[in-house]
Protein backbone atom coordinates (compact mmCIF):
# COMPACT_ATOMS: atom_id res chain seq x y z
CA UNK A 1 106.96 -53.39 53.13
CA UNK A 2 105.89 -53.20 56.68
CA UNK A 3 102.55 -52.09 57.77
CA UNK A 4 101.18 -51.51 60.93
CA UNK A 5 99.46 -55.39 61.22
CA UNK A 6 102.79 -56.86 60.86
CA UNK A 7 104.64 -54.24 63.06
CA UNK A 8 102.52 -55.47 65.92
CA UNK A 9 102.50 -58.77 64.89
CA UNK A 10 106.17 -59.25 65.22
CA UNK A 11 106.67 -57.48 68.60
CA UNK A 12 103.82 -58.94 70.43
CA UNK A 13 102.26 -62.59 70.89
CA UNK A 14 99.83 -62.31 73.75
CA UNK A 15 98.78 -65.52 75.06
CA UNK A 16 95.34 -64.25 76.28
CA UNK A 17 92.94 -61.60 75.31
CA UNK A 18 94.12 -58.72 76.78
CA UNK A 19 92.28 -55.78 77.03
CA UNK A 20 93.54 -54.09 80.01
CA UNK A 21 96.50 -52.07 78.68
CA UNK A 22 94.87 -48.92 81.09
CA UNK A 23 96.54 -51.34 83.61
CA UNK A 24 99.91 -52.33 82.13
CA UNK A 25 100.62 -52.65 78.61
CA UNK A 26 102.24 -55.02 76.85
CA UNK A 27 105.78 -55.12 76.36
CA UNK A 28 107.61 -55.68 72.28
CA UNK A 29 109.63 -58.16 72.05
CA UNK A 30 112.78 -55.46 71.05
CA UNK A 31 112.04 -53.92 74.46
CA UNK A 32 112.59 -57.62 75.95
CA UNK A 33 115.19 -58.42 74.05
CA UNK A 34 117.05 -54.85 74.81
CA UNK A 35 116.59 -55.56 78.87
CA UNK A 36 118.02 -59.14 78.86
CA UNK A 37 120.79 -57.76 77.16
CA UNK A 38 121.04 -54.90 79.57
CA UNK A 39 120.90 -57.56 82.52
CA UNK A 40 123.39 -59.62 81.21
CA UNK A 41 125.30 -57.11 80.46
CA UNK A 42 125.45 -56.05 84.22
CA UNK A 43 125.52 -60.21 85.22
CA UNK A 44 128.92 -59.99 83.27
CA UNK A 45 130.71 -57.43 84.70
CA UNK A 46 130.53 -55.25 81.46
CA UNK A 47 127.66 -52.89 81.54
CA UNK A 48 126.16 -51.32 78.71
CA UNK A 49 125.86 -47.56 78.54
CA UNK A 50 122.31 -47.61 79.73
CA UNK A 51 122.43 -43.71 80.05
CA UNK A 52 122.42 -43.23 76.77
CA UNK A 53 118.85 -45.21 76.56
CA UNK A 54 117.34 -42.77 78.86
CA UNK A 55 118.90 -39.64 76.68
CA UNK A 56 117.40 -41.55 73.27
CA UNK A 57 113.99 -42.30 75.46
CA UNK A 58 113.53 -38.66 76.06
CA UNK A 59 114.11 -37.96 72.68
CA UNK A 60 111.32 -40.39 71.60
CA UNK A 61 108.73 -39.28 74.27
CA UNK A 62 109.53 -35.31 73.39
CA UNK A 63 109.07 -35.97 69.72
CA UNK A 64 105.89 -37.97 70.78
CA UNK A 65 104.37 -34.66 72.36
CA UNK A 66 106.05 -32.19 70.00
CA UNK A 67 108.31 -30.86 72.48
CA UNK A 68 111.85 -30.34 72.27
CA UNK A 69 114.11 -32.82 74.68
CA UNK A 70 115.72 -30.09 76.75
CA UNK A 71 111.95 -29.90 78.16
CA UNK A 72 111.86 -33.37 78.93
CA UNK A 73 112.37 -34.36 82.90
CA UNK A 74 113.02 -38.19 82.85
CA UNK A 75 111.86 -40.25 86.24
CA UNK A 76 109.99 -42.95 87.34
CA UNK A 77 106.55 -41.70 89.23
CA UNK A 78 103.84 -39.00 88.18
CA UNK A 79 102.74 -38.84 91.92
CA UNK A 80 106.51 -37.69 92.25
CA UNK A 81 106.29 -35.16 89.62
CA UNK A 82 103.08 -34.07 91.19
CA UNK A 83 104.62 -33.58 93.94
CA UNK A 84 107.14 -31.10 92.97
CA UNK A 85 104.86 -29.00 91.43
CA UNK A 86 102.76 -28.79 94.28
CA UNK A 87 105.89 -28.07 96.42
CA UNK A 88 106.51 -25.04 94.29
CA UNK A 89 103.11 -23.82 94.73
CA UNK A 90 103.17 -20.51 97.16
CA UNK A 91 100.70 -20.84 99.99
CA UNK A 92 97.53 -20.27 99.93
CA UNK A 93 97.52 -21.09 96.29
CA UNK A 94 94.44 -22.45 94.72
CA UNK A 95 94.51 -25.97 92.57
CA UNK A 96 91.31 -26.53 90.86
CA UNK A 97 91.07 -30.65 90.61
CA UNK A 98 88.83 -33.40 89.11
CA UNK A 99 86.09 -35.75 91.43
CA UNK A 100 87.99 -38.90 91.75
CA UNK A 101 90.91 -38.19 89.67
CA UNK A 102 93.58 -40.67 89.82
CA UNK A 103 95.20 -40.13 93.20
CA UNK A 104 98.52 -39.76 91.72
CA UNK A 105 97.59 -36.17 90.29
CA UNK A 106 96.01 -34.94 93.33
CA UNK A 107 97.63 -35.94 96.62
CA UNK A 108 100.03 -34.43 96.33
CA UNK A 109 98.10 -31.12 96.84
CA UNK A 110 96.02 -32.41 99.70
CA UNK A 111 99.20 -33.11 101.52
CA UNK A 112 99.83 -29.50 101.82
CA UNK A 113 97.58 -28.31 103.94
CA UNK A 114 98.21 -24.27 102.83
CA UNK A 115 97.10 -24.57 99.15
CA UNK A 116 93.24 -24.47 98.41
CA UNK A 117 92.43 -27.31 96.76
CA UNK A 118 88.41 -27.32 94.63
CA UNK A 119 87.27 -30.29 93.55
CA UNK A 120 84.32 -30.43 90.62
CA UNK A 121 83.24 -32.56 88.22
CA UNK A 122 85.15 -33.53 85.75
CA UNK A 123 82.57 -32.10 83.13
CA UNK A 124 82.89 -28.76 85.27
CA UNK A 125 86.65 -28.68 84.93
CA UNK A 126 86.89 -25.20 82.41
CA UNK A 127 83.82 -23.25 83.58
CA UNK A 128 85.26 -23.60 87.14
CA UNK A 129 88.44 -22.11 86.38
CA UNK A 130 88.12 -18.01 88.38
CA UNK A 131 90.52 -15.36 88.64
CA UNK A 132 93.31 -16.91 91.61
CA UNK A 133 92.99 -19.68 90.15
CA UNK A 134 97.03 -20.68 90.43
CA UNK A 135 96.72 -23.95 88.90
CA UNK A 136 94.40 -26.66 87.35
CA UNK A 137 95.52 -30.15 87.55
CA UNK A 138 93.76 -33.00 86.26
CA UNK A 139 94.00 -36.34 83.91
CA UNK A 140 93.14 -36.25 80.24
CA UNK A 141 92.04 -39.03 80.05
CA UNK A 142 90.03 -40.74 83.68
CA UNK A 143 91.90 -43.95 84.77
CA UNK A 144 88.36 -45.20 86.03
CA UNK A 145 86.22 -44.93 83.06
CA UNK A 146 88.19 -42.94 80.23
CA UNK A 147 86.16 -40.00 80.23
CA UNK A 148 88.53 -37.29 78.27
CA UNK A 149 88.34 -33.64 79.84
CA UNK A 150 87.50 -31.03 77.07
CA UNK A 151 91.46 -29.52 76.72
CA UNK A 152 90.44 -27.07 74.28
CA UNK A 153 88.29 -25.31 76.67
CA UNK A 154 90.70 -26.07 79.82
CA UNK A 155 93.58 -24.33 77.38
CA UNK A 156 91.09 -21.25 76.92
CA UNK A 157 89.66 -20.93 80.37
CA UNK A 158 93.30 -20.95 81.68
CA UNK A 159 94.56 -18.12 79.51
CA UNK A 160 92.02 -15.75 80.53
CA UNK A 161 92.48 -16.22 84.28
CA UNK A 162 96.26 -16.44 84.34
CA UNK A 163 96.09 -20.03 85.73
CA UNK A 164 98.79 -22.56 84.94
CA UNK A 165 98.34 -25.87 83.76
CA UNK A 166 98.88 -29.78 84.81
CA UNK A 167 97.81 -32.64 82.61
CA UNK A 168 98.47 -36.02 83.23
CA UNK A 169 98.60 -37.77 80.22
CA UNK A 170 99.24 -41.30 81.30
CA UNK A 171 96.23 -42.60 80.03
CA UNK A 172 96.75 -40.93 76.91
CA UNK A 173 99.87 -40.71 75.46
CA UNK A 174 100.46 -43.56 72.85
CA UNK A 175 96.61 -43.49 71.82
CA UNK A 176 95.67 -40.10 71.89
CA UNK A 177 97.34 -37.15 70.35
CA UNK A 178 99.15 -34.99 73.04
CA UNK A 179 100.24 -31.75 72.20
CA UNK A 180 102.13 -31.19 75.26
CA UNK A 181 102.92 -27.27 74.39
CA UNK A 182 99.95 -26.02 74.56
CA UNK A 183 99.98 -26.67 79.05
CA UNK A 184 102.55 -25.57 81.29
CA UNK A 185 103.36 -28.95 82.76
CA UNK A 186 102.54 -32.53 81.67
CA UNK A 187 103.86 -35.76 83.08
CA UNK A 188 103.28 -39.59 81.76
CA UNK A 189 104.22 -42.72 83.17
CA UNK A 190 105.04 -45.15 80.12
CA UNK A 191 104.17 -48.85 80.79
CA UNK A 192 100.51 -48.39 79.92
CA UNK A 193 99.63 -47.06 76.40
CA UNK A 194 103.19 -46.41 75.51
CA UNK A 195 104.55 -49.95 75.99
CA UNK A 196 107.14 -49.32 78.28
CA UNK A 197 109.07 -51.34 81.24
CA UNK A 198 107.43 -50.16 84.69
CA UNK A 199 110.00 -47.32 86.19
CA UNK A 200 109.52 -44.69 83.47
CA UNK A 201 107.73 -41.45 83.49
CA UNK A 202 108.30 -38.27 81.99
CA UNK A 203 107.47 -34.20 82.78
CA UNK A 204 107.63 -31.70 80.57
CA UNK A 205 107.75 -28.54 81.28
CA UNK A 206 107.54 -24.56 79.74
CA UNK A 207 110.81 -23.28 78.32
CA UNK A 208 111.46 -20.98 81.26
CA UNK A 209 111.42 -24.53 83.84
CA UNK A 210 107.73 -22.94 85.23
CA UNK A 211 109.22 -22.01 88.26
CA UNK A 212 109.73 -25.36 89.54
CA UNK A 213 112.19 -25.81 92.66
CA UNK A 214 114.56 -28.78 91.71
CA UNK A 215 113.78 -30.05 95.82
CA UNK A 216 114.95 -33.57 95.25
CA UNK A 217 117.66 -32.97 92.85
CA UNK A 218 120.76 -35.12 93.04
CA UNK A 219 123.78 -36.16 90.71
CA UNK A 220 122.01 -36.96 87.62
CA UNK A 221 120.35 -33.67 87.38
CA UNK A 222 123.90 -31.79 87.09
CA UNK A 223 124.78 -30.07 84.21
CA UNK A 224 127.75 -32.43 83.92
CA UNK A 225 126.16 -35.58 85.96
CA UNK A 226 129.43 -36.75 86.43
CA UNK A 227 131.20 -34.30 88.11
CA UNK A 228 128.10 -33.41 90.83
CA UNK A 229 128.86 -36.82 92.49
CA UNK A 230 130.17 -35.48 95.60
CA UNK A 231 128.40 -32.39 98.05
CA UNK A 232 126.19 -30.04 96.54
CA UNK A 233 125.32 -29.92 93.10
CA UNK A 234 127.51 -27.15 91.93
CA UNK A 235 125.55 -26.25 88.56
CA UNK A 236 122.06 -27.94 87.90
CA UNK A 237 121.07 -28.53 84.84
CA UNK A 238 120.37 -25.83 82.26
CA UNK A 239 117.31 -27.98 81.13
CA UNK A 240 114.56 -29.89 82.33
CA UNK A 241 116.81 -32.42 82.96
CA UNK A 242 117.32 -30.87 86.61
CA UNK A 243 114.00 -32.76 87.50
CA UNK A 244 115.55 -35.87 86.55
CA UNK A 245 114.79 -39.02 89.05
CA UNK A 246 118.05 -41.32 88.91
CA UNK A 247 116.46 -43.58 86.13
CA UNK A 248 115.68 -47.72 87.31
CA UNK A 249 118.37 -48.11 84.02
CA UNK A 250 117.05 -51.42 83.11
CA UNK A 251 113.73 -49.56 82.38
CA UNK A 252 114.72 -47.45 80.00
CA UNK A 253 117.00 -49.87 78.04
CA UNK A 254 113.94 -50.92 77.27
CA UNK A 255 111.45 -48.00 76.99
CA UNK A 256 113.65 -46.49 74.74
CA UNK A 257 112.56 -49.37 71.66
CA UNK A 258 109.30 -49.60 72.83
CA UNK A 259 108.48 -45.62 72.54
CA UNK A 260 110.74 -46.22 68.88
CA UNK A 261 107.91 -48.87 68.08
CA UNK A 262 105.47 -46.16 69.25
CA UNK A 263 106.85 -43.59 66.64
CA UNK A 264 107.08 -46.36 64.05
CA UNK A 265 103.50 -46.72 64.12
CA UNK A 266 102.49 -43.11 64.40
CA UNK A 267 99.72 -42.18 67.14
CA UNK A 268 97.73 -40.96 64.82
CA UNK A 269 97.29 -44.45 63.55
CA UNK A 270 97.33 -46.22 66.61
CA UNK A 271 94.36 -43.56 67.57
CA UNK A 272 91.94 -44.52 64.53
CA UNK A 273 93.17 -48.54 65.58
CA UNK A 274 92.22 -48.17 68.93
CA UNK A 275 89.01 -46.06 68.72
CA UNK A 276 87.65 -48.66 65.92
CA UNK A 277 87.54 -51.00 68.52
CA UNK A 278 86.18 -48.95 71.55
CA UNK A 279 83.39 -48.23 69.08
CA UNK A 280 82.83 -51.91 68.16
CA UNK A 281 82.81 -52.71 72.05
CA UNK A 282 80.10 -49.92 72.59
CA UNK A 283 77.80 -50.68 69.79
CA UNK A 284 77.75 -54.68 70.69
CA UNK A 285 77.32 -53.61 74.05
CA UNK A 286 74.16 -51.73 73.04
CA UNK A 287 73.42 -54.99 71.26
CA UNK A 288 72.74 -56.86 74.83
CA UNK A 289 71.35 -53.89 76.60
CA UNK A 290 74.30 -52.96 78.36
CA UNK A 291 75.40 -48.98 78.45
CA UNK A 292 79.04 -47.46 78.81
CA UNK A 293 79.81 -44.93 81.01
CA UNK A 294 79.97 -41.94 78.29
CA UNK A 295 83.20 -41.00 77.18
CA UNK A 296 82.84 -40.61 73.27
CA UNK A 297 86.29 -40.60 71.69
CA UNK A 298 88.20 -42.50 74.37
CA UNK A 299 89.99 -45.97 73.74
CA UNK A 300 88.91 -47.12 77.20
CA UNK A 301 85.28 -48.67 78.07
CA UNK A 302 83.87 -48.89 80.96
CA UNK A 303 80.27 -50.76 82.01
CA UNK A 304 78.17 -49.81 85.25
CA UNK A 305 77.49 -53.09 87.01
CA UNK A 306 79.38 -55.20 85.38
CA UNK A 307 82.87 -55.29 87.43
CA UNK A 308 82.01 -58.17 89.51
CA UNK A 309 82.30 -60.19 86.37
CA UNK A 310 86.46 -59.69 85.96
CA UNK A 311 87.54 -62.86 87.89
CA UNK A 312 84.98 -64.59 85.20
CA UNK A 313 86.38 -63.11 82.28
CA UNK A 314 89.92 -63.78 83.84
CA UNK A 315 89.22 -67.50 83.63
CA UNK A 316 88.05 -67.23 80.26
CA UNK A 317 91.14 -66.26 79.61
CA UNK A 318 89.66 -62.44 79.40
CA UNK A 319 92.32 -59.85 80.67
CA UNK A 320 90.06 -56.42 82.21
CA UNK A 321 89.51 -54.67 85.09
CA UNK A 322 87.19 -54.17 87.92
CA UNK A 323 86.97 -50.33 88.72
CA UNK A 324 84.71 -48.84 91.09
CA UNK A 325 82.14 -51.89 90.37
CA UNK A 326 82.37 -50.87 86.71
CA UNK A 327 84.29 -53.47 83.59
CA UNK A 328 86.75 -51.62 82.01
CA UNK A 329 88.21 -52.47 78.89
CA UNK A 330 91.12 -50.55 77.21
CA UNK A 331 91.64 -51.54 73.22
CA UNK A 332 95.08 -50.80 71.93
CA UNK A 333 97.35 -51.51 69.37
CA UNK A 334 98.00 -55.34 69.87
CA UNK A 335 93.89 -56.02 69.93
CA UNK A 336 91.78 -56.93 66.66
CA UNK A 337 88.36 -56.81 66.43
CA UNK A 338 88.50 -61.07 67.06
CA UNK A 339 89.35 -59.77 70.69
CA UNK A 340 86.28 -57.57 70.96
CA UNK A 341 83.74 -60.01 69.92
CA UNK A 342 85.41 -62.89 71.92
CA UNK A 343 84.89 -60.52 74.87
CA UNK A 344 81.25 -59.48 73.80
CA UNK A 345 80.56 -63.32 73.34
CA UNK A 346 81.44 -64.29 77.05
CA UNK A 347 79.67 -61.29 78.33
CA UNK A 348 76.40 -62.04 76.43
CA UNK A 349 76.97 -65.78 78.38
């Protein structure tokens, strides 16, 4: 019977101790294996239907958030996804946005110099919501130090103003629970905490499209792909699948096994994993008199002061990341608790 330690142990076989999946994650060896076949594939002059990998990888990824596929946009860029919605915005409108959010989420906004854009704390994010409020965009989970915003109040605060919601969940899906229903729009790229090839992201969006104007629609997001080849698209899609970004195909031939792994594991599972180790980091941390940046529940860790010490670590054969002069370390799946101490060992050097 498999479990969960040999699951992992059979897709992955890092050579290093790599703790900066809030970077790039690691790819399965079935998502490896499924792209060299899709290359060769090409290399031979008989391609594989790699369409039907991006149809069973929004599948996965909808199941993954609870939603169902048809709300499911399948692409290749959140700052792309961001920028549709902002293009939809009417002018004037007001986005509420987090202090040094990832700039993905937010420049989009900025770039359109009609909509009022507020910027607060990330702490601030709920009680800052007002009436014409239009929408409130912002990361669950911070790329620079993992702080997770409080979505229970964001949820609340939104329904009583009549604001709309935005999440970007790509520093949370595959760790953290995501119930994607409860916002109006959320968007993921895949190759960090859900294993996936770079060149795969996802939006989903309300049942009703959220008003969304398809601006950079082309073939693929036809309601028969096939026959919207030539001059306008005659009938867009009756789904989300009208946001769809031509998909880099080799991508998802492999994204689609590594968000199957993903599902095979459960997130629920792969949360308790990962946050057992986050919480061994912090509490050997406290051990040498180092502090994290808080962010209680989050798998990532990151340590005022301590970034200058990454090209160090690197050579130790340490995998992190320097952000904003802070050491951040993301634990997922693939890490043990060997991986912690070895890193907590070098650091106390």
């Amino acid at each position: 019977m498999e479990t969960f330690e040999t699951l992992v142990r059979a897709e992955f076989a890092a050579k290093n101790t790599y703790l900066n999946t809030a970077s790039t994650g690691l790819l399965p060896a079935r998502a490896v294996d499924a792209m060299r076949a899709g290359v060769e594939s090409v290399a031979a002059g008989q391609p594989q239907d790699m369409f039907a990998d991006v149809e069973a990888a929004r599948a996965s990824f909808a199941r993954l958030v609870g939603v169902p596929d048809r709300r499911v946009a399948a692409g290749a860029s959140v700052a792309v996804y961001s920028g549709l919605i902002a293009a939809s915005l009417p002018e004037g409108a007001e986005v509420l946005t987090a202090e040094a959010d990832f700039t993905s989420v937010v420049n989009p906004f900025h770039v359109r110099s009609d909509l009022k854009v507020r910027t607060v704390p990330l702490e601030r994010i709920p009680e800052s919501v007002r009436p014409g409020t239009a929408l409130v965009a912002v990361s669950a989970a911070q790329s620079a130090d993992g702080r997770i915003v409080d979505l229970p109040a964001l949820r609340e605060a939104a329904r009583e103003h009549g604001a709309r919601t935005y999440i970007d969940a790509s520093q949370a899906t595959g760790w953290l629970p995501v119930e994607a229903d409860a916002y109006d729009y959320v968007s993921s790229v895949a190759f960090k905490w859900l294993v996936c090839p770079r060149g795969v992201a996802f939006l989903v969006v309300p049942e009703d499209l959220g008003g969304l104007n398809p601006i950079f629609a082309g073939w693929v997001a036809g309601e028969h792909p096939w026959d919207s080849c030539y001059g306008p698209v005659e009938e867009l899609a009756h789904s989300a699948r009208r946001f769809d970004e031509s998909p880099s195909l080799f991508s998802y031939a492999g994204a689609r096994h590594s968000l199957e792994l993903i599902e095979e594991l459960g997130v629920d599972a792969v949360h308790a994993h990962d946050l057992a180790l986050a919480d061994r980091f912090r509490a050997g941390l406290a051990e040498l008199g180092q502090e994290a940046v808080p962010a209680p529940g989050s798998a990532i860790v990151s340590v005022p002061g301590l970034g200058h010490r990454q090209t160090e670590l690197s050579r130790a054969g340490i995998e992190v990341s320097d952000r904003a002069g802070n050491l951040r370390a993301a634990f997922h799946l693939y890490n043990t608790a060997a991986d912690v101490d070895r890193l907590l060992d070098v650091l106390s050097g």
